[in-house]
Protein backbone atom coordinates (compact mmCIF):
# COMPACT_ATOMS: atom_id res chain seq x y z
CA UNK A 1 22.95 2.99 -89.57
CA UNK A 2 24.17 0.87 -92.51
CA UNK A 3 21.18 -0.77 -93.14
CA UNK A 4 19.09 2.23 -93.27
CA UNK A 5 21.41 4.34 -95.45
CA UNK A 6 21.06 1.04 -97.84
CA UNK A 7 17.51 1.51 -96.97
CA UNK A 8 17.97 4.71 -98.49
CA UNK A 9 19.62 4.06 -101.80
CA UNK A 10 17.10 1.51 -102.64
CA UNK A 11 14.23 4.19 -101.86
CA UNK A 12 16.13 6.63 -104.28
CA UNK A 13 16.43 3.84 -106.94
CA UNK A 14 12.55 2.84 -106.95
CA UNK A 15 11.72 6.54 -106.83
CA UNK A 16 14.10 7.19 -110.03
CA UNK A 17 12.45 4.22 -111.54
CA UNK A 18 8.79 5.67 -111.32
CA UNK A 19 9.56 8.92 -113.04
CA UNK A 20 12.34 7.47 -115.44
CA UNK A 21 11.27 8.22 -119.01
CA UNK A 22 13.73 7.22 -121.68
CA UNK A 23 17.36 8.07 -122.15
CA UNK A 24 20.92 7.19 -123.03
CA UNK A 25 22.81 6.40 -120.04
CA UNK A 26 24.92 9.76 -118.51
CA UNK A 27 28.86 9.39 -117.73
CA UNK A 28 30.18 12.51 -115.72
CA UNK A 29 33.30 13.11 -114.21
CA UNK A 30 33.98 16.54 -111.97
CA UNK A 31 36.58 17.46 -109.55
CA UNK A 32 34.94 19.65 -106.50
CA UNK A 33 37.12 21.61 -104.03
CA UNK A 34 36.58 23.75 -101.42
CA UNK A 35 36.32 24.28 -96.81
CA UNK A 36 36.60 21.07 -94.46
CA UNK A 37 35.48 22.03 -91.21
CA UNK A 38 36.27 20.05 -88.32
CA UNK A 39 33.96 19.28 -85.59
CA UNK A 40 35.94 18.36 -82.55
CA UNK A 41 36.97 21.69 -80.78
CA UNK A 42 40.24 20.44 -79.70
CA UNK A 43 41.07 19.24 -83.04
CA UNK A 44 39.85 22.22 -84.20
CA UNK A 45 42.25 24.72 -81.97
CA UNK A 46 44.97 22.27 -83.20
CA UNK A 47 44.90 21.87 -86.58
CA UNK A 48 42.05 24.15 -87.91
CA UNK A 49 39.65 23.55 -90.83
CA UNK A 50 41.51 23.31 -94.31
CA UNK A 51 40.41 22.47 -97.87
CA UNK A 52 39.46 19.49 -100.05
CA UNK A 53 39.59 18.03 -103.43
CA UNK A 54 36.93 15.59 -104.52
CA UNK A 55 36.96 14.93 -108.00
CA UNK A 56 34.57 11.97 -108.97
CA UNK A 57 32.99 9.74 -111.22
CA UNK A 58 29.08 9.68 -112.01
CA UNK A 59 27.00 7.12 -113.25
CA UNK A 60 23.11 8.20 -114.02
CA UNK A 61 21.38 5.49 -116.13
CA UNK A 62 17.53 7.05 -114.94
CA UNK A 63 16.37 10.41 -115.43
CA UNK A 64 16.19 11.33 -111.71
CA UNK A 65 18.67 9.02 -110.11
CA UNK A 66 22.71 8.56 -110.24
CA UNK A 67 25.45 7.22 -108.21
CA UNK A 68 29.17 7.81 -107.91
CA UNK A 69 32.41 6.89 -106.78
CA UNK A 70 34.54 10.09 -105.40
CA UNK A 71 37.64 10.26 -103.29
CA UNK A 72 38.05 13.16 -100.62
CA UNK A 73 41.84 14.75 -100.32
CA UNK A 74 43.80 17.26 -99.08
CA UNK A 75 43.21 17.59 -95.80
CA UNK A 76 46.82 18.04 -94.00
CA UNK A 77 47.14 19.99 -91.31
CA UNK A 78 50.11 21.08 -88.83
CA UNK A 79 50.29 21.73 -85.32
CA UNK A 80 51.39 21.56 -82.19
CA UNK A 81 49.82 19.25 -79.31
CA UNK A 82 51.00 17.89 -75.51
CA UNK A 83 52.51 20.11 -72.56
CA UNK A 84 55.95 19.75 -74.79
CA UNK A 85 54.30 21.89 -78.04
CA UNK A 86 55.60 18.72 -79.84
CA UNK A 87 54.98 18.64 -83.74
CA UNK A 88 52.60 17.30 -85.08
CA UNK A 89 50.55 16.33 -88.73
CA UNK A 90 46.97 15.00 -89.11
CA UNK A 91 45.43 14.26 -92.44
CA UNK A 92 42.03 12.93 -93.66
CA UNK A 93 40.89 11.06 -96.75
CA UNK A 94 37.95 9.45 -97.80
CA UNK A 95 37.10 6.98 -100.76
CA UNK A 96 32.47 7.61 -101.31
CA UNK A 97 30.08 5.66 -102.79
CA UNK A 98 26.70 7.11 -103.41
CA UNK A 99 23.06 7.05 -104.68
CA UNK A 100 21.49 10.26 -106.04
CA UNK A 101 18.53 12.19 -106.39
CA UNK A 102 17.97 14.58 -109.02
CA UNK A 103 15.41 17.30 -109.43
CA UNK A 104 15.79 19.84 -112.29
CA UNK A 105 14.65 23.37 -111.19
CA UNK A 106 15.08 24.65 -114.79
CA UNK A 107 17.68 26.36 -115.63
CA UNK A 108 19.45 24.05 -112.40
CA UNK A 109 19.30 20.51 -111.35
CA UNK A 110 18.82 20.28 -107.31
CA UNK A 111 20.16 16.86 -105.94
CA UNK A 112 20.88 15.16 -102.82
CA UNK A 113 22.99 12.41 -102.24
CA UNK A 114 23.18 8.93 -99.48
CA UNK A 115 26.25 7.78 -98.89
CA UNK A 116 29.06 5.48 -97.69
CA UNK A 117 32.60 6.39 -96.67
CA UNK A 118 35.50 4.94 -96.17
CA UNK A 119 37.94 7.83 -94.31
CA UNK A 120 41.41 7.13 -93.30
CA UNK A 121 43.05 9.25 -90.56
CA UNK A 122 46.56 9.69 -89.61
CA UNK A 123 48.18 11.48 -87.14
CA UNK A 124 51.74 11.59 -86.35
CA UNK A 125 53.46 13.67 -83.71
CA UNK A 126 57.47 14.15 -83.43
CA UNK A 127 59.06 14.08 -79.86
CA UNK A 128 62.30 14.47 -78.57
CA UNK A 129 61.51 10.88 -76.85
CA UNK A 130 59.72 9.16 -79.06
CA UNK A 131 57.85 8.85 -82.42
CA UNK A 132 53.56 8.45 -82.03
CA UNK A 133 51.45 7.28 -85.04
CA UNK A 134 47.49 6.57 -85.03
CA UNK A 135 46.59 5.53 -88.75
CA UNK A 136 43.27 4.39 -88.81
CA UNK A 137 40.83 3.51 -90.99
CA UNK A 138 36.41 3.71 -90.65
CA UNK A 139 33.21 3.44 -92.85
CA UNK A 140 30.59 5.82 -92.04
CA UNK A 141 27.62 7.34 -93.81
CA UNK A 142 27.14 10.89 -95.38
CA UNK A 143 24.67 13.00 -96.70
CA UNK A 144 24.71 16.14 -98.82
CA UNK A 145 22.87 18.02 -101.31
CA UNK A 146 23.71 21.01 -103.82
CA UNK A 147 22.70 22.84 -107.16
CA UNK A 148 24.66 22.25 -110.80
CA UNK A 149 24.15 24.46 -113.45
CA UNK A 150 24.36 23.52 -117.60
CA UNK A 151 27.08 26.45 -118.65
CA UNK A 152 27.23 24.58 -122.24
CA UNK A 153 26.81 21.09 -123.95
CA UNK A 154 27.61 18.67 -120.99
CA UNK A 155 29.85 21.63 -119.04
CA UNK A 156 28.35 22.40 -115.62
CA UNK A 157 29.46 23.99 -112.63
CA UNK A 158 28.06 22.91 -109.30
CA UNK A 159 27.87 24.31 -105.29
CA UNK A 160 27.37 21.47 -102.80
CA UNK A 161 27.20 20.90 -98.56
CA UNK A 162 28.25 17.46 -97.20
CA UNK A 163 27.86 15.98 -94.04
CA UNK A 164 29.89 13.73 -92.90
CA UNK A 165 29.50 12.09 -88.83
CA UNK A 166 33.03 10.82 -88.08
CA UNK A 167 33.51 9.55 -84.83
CA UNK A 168 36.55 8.09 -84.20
CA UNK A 169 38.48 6.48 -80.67
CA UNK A 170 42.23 6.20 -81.38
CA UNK A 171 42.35 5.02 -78.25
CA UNK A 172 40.66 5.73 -75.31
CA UNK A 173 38.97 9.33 -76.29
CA UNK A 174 36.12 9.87 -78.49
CA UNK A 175 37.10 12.50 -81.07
CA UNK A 176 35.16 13.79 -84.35
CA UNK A 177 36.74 14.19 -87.32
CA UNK A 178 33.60 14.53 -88.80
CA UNK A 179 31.97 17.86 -89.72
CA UNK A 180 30.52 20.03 -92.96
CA UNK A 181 32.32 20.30 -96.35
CA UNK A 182 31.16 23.65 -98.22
CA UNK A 183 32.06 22.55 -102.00
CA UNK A 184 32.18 24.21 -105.33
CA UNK A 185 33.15 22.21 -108.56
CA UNK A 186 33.06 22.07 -112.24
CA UNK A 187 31.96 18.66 -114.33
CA UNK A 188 31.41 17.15 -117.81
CA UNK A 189 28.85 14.83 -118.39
CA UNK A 190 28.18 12.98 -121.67
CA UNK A 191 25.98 9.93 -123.13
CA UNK A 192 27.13 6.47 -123.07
């Protein structure tokens, strides 16, 4: 899976390279928030879906292509779990890296991105008995595309789906953290 997501990114790269015409390099920085859904159903009766922050930093030295560095918060949810109904917390994060395609649909620029993630998961449940705590840690890949839109010199806002396939075993169960983030976002990009 790795190697073809890196596969990927270097596809995206020669592509942005054949239709590059000149310009300044782009810095852009953006914060995007909005619905985590969770894929697991039992997770998902648990704790529910919840919201995310992402902001993020953008590099785009072509025309067409771009990559960034974004971390994914803000998913903490409470609940109950076991026979007992014994407290419980789970919360995701994620740290991304990825390589991006641009297309500008004038007056908006379409893109998709490839991508790498490192998500840490915690859970922690309070018992009478005992204390239980799975903190974990896994890379996996993601993909998503959306639409920004040029309000004014550099200010754009931006809608955006991500994928991301998170399949985790704690222990001895399979469960999937993974599933769709439906984001919205606003961003500033300049030349460097």
């Amino acid at each position: 899976m790795r190697k073809r997501l890196i596969n990927g990114i270097i596809f995206l790269v020669l592509i942005g390279c054949a239709v590059q015409t000149s310009q300044s390099i782009q810095v852009g920085i953006g914060l995007n928030y909005g619905l985590r859904q969770v894929q697991d159903e039992i997770l998902k009766e648990t704790y529910g879906d919840g919201y995310v922050y992402v902001p993020y930093l953008r590099l785009i030295p072509f025309r067409s292509i771009g990559f960034e560095i974004a971390y994914e918060g803000g998913y903490k949810k409470n609940g109950t779990v076991g026979l007992y109904e014994e407290d419980s917390t789970l919360s995701v994060t994620g740290l991304e890296f990825s390589g991006m395609l641009f297309l500008p649909l004038r007056p908006l620029v379409a893109y998709v991105k490839l991508g790498l993630g490192y998500y840490t998961y915690k859970q922690d449940i309070e018992s009478d008995y005992t204390r239980l705590t799975v903190d974990h840690s896994k890379w996996t890949t993601f993909i998503s595309g959306g639409i920004s839109l040029r309000v004014f010199d550099g200010l754009y806002i931006s809608a955006e789906v991500k994928s991301v396939p998170l399949i985790v075993r704690p222990y001895d169960t399979e469960v999937n953290l993974g599933g769709l983030r439906f984001l919205a976002g606003i961003g500033y990009s300049f030349d460097f």
